[in-house]
Protein backbone atom coordinates (compact mmCIF):
# COMPACT_ATOMS: atom_id res chain seq x y z
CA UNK A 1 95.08 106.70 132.18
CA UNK A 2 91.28 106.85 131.30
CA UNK A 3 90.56 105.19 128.40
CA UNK A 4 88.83 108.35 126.43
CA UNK A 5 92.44 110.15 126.67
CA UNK A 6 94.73 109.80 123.25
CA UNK A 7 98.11 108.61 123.78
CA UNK A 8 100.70 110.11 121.82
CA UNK A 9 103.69 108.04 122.77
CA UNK A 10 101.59 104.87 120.73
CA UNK A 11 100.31 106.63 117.93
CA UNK A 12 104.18 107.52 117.36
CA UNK A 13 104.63 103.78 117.50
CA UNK A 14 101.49 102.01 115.63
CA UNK A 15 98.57 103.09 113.98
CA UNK A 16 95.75 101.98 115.78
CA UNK A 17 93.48 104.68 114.77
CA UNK A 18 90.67 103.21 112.81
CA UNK A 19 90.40 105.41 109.69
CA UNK A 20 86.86 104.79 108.99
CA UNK A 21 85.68 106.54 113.05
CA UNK A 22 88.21 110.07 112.22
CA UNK A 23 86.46 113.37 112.38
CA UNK A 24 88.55 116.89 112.46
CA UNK A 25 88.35 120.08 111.99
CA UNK A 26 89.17 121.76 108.52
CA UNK A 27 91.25 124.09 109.88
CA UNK A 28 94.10 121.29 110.94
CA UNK A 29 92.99 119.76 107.70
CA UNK A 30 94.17 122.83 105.79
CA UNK A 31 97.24 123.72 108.50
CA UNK A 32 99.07 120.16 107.54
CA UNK A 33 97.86 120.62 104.01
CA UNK A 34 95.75 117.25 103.67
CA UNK A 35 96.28 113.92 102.62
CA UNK A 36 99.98 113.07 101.02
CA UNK A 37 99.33 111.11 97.86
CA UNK A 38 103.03 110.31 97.59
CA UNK A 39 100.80 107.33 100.43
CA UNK A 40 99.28 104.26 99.20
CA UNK A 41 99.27 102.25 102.00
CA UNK A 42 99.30 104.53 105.46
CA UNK A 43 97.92 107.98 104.03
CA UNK A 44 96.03 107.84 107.21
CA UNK A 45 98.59 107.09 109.99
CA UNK A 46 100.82 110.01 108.00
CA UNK A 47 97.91 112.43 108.08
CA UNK A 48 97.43 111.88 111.88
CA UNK A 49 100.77 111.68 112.61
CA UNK A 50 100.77 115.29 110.91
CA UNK A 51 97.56 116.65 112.90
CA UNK A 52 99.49 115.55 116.46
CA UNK A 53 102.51 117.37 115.33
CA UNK A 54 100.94 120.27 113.97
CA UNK A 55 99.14 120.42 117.72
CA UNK A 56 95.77 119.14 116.97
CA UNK A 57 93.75 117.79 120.09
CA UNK A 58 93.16 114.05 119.39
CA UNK A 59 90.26 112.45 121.32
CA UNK A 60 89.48 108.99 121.99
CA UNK A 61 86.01 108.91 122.55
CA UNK A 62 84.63 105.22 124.36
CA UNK A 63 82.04 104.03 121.59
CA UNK A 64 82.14 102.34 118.68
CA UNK A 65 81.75 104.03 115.30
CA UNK A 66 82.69 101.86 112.89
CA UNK A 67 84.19 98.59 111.79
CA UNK A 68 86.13 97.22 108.92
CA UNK A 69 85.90 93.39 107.27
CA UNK A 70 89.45 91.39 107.20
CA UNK A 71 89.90 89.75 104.12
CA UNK A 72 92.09 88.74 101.34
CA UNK A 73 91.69 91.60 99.11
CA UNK A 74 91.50 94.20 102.10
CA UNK A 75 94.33 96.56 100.97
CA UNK A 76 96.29 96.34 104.86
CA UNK A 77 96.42 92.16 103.90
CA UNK A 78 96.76 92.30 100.46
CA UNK A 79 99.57 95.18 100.34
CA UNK A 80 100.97 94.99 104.05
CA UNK A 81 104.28 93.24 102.68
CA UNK A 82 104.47 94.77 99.39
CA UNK A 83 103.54 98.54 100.15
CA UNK A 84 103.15 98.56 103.21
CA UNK A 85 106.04 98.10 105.47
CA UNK A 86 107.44 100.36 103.49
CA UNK A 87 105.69 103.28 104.09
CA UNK A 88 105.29 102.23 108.02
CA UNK A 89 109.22 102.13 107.81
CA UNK A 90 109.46 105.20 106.24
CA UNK A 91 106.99 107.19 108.96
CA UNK A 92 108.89 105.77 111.91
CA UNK A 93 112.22 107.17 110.26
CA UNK A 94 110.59 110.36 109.94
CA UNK A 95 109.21 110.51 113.20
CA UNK A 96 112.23 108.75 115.23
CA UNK A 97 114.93 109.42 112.96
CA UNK A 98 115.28 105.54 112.40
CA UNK A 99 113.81 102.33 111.58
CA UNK A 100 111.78 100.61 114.29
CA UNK A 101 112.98 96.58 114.42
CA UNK A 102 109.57 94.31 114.64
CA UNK A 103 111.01 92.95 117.91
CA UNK A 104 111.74 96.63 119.38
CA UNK A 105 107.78 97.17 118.66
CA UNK A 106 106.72 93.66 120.15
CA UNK A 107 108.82 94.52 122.89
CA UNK A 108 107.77 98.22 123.53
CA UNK A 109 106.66 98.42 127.14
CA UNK A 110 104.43 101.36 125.75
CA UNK A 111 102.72 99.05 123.10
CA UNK A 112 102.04 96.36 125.72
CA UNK A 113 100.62 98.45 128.20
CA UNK A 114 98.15 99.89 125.79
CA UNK A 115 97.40 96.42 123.72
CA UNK A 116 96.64 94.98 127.49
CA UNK A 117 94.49 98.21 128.45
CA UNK A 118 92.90 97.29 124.93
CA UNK A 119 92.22 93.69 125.32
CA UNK A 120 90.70 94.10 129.45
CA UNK A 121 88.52 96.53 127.75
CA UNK A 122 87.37 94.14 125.04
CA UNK A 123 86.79 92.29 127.67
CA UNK A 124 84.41 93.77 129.16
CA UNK A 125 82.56 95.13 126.73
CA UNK A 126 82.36 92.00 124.74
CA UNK A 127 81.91 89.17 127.84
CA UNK A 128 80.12 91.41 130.79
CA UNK A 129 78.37 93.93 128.58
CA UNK A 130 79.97 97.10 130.61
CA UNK A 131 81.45 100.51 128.69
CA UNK A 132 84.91 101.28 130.05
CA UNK A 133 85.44 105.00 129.93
């Protein structure tokens, strides 16, 4: 699988969509009906989770567009336990009809194919200087 092609199977699984690098159209914008502020914590993971079901075209393109700081008051540290797993809980119930264990997600072929993909082409961006696409 090239790396510019969007997997749906993972985005089902984990959010690894950086909210800060989305673009879209208004027109899926106003077919799911925008953000749900009933969210606190993964308003963005719902609202993409909404675009791929409505039958929006997701694209991964191979640049980067943006980056985010980690720290202590950075709402996914600060509220991940609190907030958080709740709402990721209650998206994977909606989308699988169930909760999805921590150790069914560590152990998710699916999720370790595409956090190995991920990490070869950190790789090589980051150690050989070469764009993966």
């Amino acid at each position: 699988m090239d790396c510019g092609q969007h997997n749906e199977e993972v985005l089902r699984l984990n959010d690894f969509i950086p909210q800060e690098t989305m673009f879209w159209k208004r027109r899926i914008w106003d077919k799911v009906g925008g953000i749900d502020t009933s969210f606190n914590f993964a308003m963005d993971w719902d609202l993409v989770l909404r675009f791929q079901a409505a039958g929006a075209k997701l694209v991964r393109v191979p640049y980067f567009l943006a980056c985010f700081r980690i720290h202590s008051e950075q709402k996914t540290t600060a509220q991940m336990h609190s907030i958080g797993q709740a709402e990721i809980d209650l998206l994977h119930e909606r989308t699988f009809g169930r909760k999805i264990s921590p150790a069914e997600l560590e152990n998710s072929p699916v999720l370790l194919r595409y956090l190995r993909k991920s990490a070869f082409i950190e790789f090589c961006w980051r150690r050989l200087g070469l764009r993966y696409r």
